[in-house]
PDB file of N, CA and C in Angstrom:
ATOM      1  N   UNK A   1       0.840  -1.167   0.000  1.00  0.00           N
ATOM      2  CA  UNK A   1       0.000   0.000   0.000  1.00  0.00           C
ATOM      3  C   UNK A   1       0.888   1.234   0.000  1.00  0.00           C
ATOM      4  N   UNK A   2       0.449   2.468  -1.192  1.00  0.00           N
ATOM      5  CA  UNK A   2       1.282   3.052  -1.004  1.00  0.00           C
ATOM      6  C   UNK A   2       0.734   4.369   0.314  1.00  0.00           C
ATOM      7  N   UNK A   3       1.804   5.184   0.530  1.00  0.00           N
ATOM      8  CA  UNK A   3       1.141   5.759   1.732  1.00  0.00           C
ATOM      9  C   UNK A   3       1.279   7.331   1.058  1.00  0.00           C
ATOM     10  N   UNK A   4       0.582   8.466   1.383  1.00  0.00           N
ATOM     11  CA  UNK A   4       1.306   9.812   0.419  1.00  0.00           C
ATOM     12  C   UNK A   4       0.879  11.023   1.823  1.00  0.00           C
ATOM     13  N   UNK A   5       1.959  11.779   1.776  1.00  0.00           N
ATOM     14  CA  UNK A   5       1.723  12.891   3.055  1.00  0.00           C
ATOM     15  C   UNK A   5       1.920  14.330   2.100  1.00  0.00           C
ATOM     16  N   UNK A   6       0.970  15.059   2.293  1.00  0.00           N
ATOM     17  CA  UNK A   6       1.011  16.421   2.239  1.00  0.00           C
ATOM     18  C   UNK A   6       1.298  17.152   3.004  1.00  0.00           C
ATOM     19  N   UNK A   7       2.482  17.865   2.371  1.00  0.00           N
ATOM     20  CA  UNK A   7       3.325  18.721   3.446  1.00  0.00           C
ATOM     21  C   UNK A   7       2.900  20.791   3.229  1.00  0.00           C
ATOM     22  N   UNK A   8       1.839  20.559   2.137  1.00  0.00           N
ATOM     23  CA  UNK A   8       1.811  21.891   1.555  1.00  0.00           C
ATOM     24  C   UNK A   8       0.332  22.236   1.470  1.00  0.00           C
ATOM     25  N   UNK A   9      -0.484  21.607   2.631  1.00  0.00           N
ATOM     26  CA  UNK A   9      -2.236  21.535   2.548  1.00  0.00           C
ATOM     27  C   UNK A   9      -2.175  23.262   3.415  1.00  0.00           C
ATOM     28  N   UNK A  10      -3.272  23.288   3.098  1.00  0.00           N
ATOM     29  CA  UNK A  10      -3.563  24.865   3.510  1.00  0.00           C
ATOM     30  C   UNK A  10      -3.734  24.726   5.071  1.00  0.00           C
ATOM     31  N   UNK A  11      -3.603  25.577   5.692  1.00  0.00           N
ATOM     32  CA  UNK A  11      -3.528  25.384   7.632  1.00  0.00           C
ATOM     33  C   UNK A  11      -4.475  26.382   7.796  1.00  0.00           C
ATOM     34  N   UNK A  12      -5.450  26.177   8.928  1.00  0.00           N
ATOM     35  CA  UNK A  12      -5.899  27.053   9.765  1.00  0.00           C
ATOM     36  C   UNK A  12      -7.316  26.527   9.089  1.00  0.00           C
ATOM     37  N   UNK A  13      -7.939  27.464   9.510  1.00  0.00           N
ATOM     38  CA  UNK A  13      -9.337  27.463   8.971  1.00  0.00           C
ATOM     39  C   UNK A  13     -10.464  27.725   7.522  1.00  0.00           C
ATOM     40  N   UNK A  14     -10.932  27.140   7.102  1.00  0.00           N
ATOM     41  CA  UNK A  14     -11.435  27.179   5.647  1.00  0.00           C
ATOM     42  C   UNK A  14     -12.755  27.810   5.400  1.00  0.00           C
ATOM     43  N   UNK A  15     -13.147  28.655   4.930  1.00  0.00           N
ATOM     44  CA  UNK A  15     -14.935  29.126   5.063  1.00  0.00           C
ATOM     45  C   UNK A  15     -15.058  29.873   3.767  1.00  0.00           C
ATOM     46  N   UNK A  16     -16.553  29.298   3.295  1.00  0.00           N
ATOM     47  CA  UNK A  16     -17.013  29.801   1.985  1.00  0.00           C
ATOM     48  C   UNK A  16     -17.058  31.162   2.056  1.00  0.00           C
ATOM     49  N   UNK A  17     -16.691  32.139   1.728  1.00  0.00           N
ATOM     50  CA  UNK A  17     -16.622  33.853   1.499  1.00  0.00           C
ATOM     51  C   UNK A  17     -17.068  34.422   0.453  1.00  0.00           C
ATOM     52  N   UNK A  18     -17.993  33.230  -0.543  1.00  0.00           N
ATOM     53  CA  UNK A  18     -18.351  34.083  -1.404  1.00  0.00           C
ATOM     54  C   UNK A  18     -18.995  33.685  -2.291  1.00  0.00           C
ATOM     55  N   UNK A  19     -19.388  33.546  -3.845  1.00  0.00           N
ATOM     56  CA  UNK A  19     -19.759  32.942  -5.026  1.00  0.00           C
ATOM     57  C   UNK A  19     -18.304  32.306  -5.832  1.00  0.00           C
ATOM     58  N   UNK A  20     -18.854  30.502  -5.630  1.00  0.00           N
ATOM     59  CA  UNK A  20     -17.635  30.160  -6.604  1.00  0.00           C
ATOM     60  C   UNK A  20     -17.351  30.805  -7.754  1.00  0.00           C
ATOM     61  N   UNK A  21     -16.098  30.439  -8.433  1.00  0.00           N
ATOM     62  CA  UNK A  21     -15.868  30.743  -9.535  1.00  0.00           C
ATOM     63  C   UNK A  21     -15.757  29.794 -10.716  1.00  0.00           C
ATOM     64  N   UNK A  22     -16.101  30.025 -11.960  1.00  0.00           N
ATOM     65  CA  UNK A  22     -16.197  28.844 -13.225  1.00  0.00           C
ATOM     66  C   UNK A  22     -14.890  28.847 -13.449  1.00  0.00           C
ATOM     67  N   UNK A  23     -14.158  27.703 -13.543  1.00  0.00           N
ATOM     68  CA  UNK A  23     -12.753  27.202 -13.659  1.00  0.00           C
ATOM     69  C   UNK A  23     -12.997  26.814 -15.033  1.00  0.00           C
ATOM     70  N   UNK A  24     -11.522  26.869 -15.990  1.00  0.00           N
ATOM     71  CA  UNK A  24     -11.328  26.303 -17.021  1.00  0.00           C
ATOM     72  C   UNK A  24     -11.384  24.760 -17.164  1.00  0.00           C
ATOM     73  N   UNK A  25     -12.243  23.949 -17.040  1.00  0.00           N
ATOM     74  CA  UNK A  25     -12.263  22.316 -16.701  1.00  0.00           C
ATOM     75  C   UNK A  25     -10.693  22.023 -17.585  1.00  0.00           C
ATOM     76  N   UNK A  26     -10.488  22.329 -18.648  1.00  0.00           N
ATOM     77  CA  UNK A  26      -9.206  21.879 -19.739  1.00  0.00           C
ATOM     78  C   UNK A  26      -8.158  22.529 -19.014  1.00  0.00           C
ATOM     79  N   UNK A  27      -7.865  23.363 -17.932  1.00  0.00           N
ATOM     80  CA  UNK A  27      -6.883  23.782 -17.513  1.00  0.00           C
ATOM     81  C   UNK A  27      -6.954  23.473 -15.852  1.00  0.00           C
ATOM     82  N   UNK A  28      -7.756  23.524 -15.505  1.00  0.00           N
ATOM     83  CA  UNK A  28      -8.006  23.439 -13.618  1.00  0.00           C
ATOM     84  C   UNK A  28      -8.124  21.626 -13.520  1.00  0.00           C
ATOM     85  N   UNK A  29      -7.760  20.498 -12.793  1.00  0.00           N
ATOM     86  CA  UNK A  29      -7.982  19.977 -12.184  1.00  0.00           C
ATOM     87  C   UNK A  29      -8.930  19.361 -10.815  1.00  0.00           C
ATOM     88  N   UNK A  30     -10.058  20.350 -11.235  1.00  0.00           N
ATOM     89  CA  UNK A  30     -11.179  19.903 -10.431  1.00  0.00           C
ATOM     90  C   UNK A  30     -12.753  19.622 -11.537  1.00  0.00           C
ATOM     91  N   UNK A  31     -13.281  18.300 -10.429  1.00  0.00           N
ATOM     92  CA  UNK A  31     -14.671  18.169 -11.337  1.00  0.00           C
ATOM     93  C   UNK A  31     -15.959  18.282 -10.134  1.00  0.00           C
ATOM     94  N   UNK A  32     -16.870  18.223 -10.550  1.00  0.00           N
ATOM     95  CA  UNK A  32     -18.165  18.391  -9.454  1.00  0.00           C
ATOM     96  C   UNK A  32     -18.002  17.882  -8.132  1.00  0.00           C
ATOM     97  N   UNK A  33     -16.923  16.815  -8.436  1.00  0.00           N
ATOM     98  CA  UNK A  33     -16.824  15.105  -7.154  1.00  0.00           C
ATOM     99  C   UNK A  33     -15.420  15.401  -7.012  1.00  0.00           C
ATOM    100  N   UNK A  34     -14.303  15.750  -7.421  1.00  0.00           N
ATOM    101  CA  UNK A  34     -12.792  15.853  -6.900  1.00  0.00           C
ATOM    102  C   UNK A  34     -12.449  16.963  -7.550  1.00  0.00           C
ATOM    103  N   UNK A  35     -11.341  17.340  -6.433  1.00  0.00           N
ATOM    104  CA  UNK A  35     -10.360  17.915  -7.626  1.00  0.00           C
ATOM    105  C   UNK A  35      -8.693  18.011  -6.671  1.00  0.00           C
ATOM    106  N   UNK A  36      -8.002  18.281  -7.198  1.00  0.00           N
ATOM    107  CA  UNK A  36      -6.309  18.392  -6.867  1.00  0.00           C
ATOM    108  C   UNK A  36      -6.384  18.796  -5.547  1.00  0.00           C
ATOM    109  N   UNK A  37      -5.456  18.025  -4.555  1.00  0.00           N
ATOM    110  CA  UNK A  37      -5.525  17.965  -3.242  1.00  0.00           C
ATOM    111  C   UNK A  37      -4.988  19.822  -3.349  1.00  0.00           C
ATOM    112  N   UNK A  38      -4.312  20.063  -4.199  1.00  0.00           N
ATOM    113  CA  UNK A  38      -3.502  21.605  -3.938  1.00  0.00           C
ATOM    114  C   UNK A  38      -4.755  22.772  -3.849  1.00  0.00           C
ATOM    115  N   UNK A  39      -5.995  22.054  -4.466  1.00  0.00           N
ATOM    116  CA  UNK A  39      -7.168  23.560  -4.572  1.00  0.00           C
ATOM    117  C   UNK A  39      -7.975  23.258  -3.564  1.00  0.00           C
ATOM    118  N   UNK A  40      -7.647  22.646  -2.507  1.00  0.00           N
ATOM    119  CA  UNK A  40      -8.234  22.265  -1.362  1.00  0.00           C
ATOM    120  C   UNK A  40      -8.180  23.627  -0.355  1.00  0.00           C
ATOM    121  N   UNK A  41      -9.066  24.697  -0.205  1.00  0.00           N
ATOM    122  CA  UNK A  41      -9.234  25.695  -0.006  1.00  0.00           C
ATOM    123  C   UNK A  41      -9.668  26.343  -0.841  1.00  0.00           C
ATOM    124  N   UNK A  42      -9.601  26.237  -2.302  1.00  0.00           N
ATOM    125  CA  UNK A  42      -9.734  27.442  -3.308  1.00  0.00           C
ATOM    126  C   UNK A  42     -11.444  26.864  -4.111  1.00  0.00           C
ATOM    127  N   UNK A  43     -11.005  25.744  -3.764  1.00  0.00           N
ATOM    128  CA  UNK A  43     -12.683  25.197  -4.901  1.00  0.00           C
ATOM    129  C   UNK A  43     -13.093  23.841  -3.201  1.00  0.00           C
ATOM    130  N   UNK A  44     -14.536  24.240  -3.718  1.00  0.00           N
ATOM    131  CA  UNK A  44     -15.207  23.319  -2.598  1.00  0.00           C
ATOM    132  C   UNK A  44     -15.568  21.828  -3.562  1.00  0.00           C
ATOM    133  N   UNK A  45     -15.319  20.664  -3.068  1.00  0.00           N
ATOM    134  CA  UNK A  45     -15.874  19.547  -3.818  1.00  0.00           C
ATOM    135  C   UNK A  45     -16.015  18.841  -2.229  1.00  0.00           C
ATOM    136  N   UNK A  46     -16.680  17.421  -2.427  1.00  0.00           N
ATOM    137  CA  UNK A  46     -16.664  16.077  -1.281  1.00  0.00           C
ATOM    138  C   UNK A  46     -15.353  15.836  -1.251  1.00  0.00           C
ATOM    139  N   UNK A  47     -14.466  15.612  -2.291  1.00  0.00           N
ATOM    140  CA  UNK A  47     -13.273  14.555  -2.561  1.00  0.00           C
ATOM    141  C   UNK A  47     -12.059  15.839  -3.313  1.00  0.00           C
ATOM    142  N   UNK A  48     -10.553  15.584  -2.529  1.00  0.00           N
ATOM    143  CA  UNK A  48      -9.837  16.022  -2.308  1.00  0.00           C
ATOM    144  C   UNK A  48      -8.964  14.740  -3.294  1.00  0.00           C
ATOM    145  N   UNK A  49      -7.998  14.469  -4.006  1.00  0.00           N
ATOM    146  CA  UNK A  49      -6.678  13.533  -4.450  1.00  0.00           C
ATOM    147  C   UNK A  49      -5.816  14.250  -4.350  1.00  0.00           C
ATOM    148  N   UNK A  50      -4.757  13.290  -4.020  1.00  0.00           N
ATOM    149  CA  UNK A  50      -3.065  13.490  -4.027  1.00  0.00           C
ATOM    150  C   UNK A  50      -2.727  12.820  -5.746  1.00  0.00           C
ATOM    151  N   UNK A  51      -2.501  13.588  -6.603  1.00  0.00           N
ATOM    152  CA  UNK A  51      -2.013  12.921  -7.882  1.00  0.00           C
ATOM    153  C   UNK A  51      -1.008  11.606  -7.500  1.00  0.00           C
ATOM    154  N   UNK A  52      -0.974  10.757  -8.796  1.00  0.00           N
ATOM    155  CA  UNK A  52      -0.060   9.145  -8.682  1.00  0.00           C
ATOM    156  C   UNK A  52       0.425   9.442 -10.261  1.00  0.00           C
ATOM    157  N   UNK A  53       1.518   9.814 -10.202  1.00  0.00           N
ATOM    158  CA  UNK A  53       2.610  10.030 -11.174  1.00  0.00           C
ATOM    159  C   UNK A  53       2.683   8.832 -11.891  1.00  0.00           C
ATOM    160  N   UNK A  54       2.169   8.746 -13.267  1.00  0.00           N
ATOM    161  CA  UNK A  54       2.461   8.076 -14.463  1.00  0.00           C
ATOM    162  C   UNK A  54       2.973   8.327 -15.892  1.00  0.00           C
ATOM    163  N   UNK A  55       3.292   7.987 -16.416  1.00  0.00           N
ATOM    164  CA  UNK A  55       4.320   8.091 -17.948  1.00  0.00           C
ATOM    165  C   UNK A  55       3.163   7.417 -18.969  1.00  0.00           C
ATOM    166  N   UNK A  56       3.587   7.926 -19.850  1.00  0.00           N
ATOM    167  CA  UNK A  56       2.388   7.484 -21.101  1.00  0.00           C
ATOM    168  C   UNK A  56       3.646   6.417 -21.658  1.00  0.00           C
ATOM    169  N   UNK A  57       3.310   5.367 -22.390  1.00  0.00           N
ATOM    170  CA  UNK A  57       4.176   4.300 -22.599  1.00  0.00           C
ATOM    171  C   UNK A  57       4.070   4.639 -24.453  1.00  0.00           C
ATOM    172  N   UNK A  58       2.818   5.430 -24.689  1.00  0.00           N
ATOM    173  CA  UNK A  58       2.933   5.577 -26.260  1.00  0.00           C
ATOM    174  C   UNK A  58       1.906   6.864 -26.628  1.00  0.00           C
ATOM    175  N   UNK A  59       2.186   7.099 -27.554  1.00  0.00           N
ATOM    176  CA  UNK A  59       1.620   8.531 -28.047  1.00  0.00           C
ATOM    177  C   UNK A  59       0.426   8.531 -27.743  1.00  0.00           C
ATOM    178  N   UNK A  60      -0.624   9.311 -27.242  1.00  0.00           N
ATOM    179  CA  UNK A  60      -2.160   8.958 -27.296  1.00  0.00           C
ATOM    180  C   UNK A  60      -2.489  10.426 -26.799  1.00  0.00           C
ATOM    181  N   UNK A  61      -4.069  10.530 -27.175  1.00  0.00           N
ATOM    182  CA  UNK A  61      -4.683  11.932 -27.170  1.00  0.00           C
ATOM    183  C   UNK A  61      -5.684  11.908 -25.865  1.00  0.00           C
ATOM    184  N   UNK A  62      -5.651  13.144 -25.232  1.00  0.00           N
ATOM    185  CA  UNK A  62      -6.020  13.355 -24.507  1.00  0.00           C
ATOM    186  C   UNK A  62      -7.794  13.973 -24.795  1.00  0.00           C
ATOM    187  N   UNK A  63      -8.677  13.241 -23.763  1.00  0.00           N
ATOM    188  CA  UNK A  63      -9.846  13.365 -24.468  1.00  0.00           C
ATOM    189  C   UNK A  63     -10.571  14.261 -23.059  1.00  0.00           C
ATOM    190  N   UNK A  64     -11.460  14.919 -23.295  1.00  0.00           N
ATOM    191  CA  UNK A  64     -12.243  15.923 -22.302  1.00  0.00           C
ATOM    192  C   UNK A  64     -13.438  15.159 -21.719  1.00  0.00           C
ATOM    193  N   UNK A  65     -13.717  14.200 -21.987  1.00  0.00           N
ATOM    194  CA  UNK A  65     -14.459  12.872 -21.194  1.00  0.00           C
ATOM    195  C   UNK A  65     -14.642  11.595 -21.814  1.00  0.00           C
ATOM    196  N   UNK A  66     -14.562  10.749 -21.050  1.00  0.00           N
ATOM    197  CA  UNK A  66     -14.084   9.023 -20.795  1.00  0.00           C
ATOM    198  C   UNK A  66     -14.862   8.993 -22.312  1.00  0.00           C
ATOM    199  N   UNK A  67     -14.250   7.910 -23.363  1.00  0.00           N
ATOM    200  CA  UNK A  67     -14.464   7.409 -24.669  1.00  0.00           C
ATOM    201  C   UNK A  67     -13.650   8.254 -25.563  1.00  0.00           C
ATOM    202  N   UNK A  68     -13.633   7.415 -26.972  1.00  0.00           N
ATOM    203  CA  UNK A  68     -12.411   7.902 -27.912  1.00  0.00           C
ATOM    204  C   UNK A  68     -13.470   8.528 -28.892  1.00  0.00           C
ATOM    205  N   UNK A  69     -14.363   9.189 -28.074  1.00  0.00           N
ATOM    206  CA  UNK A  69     -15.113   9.879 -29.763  1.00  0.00           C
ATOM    207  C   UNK A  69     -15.707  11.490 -28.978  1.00  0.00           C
ATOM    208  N   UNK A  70     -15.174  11.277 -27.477  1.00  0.00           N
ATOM    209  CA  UNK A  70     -15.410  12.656 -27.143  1.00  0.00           C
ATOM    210  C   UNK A  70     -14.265  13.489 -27.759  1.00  0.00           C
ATOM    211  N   UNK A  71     -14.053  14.912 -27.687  1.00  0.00           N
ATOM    212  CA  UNK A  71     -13.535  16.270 -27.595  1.00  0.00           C
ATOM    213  C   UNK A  71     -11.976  15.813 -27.202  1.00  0.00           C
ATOM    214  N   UNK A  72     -11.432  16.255 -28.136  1.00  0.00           N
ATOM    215  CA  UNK A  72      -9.687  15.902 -28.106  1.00  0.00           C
ATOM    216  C   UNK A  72      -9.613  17.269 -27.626  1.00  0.00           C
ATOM    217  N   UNK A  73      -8.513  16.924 -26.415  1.00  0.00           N
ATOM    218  CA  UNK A  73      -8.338  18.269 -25.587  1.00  0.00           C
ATOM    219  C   UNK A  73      -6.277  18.540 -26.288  1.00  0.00           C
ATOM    220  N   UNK A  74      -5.504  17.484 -26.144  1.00  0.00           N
ATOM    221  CA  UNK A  74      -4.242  17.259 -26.385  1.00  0.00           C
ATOM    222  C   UNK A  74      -3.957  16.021 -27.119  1.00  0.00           C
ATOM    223  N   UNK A  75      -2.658  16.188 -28.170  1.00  0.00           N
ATOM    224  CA  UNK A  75      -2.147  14.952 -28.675  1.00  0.00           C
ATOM    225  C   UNK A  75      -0.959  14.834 -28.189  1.00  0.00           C
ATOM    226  N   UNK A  76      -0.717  13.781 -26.800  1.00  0.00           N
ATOM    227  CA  UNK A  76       0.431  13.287 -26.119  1.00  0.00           C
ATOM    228  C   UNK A  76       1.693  12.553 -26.887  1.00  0.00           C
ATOM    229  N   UNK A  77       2.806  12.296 -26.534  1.00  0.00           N
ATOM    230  CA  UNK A  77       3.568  11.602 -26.836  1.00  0.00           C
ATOM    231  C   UNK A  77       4.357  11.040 -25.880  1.00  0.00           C
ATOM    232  N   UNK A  78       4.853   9.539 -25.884  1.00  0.00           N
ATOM    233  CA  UNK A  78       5.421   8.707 -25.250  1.00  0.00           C
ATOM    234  C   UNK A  78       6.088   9.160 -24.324  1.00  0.00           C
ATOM    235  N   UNK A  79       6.452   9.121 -23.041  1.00  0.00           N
ATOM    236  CA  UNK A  79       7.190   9.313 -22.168  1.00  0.00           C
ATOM    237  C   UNK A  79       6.550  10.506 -21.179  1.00  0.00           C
ATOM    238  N   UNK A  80       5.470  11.341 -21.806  1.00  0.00           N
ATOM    239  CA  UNK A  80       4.682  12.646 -20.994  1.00  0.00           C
ATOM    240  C   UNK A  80       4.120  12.321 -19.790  1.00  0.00           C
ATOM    241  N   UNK A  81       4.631  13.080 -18.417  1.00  0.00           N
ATOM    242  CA  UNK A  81       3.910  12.993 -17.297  1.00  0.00           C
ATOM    243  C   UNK A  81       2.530  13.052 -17.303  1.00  0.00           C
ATOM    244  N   UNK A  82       2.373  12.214 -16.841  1.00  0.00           N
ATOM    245  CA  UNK A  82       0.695  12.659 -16.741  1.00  0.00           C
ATOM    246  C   UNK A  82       0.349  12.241 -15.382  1.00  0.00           C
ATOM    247  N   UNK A  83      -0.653  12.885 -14.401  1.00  0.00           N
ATOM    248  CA  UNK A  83      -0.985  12.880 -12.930  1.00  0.00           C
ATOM    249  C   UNK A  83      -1.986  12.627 -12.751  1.00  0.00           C
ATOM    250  N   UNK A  84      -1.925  11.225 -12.488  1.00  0.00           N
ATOM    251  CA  UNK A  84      -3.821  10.624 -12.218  1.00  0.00           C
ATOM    252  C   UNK A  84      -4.576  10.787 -10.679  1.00  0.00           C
ATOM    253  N   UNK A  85      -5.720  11.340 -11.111  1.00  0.00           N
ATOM    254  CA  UNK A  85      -6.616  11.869 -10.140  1.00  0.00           C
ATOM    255  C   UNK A  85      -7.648  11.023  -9.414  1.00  0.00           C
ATOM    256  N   UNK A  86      -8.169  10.213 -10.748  1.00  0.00           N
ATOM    257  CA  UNK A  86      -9.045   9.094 -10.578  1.00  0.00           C
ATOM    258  C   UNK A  86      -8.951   8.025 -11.765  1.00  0.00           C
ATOM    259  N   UNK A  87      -9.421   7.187 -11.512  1.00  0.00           N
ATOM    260  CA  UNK A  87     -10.036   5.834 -12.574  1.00  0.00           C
ATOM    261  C   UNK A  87     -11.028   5.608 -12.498  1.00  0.00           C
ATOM    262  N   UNK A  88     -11.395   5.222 -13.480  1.00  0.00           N
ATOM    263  CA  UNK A  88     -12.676   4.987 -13.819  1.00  0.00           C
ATOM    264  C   UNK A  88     -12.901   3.962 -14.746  1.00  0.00           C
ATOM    265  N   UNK A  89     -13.088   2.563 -14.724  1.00  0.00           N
ATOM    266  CA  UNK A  89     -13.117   2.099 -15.878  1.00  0.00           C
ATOM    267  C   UNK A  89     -11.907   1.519 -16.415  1.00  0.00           C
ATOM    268  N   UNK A  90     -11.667   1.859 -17.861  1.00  0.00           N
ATOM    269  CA  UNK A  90     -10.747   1.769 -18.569  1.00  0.00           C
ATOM    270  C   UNK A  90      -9.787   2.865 -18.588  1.00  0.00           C
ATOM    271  N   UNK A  91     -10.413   3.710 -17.833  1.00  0.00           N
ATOM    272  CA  UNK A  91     -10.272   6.147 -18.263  1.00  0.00           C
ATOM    273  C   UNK A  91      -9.230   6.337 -17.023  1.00  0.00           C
ATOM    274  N   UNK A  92      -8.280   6.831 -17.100  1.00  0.00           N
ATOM    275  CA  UNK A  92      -7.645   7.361 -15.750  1.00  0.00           C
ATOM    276  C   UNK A  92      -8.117   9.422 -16.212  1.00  0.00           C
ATOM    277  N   UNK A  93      -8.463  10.079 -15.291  1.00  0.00           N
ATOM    278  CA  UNK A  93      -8.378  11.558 -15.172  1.00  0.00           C
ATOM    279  C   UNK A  93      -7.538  11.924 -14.378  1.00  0.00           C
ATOM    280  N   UNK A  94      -6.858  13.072 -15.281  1.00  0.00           N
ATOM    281  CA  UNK A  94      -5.733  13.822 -14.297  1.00  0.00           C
ATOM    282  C   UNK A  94      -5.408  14.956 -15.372  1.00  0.00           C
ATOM    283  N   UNK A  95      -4.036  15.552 -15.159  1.00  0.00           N
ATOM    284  CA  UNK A  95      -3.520  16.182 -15.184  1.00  0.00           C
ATOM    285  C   UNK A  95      -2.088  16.577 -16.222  1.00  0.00           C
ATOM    286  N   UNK A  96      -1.682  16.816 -17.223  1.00  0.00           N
ATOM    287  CA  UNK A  96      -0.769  16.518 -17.787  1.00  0.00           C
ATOM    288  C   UNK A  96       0.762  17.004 -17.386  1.00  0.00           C
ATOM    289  N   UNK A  97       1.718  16.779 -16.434  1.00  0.00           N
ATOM    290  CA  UNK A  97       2.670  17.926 -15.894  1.00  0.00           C
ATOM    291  C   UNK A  97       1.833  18.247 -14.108  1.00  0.00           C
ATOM    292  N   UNK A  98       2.040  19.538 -14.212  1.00  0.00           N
ATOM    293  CA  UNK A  98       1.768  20.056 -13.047  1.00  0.00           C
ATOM    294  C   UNK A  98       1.024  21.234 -13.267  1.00  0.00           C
ATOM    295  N   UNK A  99       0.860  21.671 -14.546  1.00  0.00           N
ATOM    296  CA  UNK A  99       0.297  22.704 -14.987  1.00  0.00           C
ATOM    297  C   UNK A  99      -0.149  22.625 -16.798  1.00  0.00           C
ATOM    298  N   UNK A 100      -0.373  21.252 -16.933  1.00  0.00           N
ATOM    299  CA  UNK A 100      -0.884  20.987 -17.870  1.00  0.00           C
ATOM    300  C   UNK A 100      -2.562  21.007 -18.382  1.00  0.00           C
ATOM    301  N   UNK A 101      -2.862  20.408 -19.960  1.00  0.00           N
ATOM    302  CA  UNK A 101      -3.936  20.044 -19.870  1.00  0.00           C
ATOM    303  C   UNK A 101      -4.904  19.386 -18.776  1.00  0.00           C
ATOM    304  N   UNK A 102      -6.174  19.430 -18.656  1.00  0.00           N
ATOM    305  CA  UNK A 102      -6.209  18.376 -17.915  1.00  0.00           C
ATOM    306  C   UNK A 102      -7.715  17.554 -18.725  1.00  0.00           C
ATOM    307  N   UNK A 103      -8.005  15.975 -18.250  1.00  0.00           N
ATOM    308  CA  UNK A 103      -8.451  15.394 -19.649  1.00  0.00           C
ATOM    309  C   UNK A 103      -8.706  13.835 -18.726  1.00  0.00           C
ATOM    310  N   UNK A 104      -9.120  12.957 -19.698  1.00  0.00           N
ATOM    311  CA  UNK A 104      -8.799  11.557 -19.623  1.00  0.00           C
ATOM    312  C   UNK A 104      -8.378  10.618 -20.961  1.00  0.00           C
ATOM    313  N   UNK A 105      -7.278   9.743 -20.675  1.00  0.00           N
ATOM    314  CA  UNK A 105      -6.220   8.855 -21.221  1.00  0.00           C
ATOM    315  C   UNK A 105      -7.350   7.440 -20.626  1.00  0.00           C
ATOM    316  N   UNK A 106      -6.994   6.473 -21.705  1.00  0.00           N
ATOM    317  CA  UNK A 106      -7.187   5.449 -21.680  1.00  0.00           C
ATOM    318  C   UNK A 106      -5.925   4.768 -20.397  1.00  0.00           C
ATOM    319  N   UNK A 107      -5.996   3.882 -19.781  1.00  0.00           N
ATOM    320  CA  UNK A 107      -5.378   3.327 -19.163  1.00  0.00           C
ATOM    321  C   UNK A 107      -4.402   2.665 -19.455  1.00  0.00           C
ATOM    322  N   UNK A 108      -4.532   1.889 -20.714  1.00  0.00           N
ATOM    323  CA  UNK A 108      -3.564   1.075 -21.182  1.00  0.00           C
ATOM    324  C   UNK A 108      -2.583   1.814 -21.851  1.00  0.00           C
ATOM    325  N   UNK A 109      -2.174   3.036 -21.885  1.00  0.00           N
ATOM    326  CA  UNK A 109      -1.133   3.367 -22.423  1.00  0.00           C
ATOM    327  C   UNK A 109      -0.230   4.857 -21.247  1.00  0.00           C
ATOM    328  N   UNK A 110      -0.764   3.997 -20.029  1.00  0.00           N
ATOM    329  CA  UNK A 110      -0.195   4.229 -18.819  1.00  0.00           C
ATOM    330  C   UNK A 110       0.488   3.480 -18.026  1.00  0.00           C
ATOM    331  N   UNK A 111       1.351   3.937 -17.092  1.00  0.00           N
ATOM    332  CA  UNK A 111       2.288   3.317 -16.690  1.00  0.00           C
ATOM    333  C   UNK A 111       2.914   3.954 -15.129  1.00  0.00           C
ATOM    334  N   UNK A 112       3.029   3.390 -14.266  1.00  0.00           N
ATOM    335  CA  UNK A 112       3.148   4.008 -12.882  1.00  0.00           C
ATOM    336  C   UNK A 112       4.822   4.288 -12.636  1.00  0.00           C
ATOM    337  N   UNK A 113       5.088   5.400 -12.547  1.00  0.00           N
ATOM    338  CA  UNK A 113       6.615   6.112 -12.142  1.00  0.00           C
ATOM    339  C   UNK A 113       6.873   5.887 -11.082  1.00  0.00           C
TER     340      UNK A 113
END
């Protein structure tokens, strides 16, 4: 089991102050149900992730929801970080980099760093 500690979570106290804001879904890392343990203060969801660092093993396009006939967000190539948020299926969602697209990859052309 792996174990993961956040050393950079926001401290003190957290309170809604206002009207959310509409995030770029293709650029922000949050969805209705999660988003990036780092916007944990900045966007309200149930579910918080610590990204799990994977490598693409072969070129493949990055799609804006699970199936190969939605909305091509990016066309990846072999070896590109990519930071999985969740699975789903066959679909991993995440992140491309640290400040990348963000999308879902088929699984099978992932690979755990």
């Amino acid at each position: 089991m792996d174990l993961f500690f956040v050393t950079d979570a926001p401290t003190g106290e957290l309170a809604l102050t206002g009207p959310s804001k509409t995030l770029d879904a293709a650029h922000w890392p949050v969805r209705g149900d999660l988003a990036h343990i780092r916007l944990a203060g900045l966007c309200f969801v149930p579910h918080y992730a610590v990204p799990m660092a994977h490598r693409l093993t072969t070129s493949a396009t990055l799609h804006a929801a699970q199936g190969d006939h939605s909305p091509e967000r990016a066309a990846l190539t072999a070896g590109t970080l990519f930071n999985v948020l969740d699975i789903s299926g066959n679909w991993a969602w995440g992140q491309v980099g640290e400040d990348g697209f963000v999308g879902y990859l088929p699984l099978a052309v992932l690979e755990r760093v």
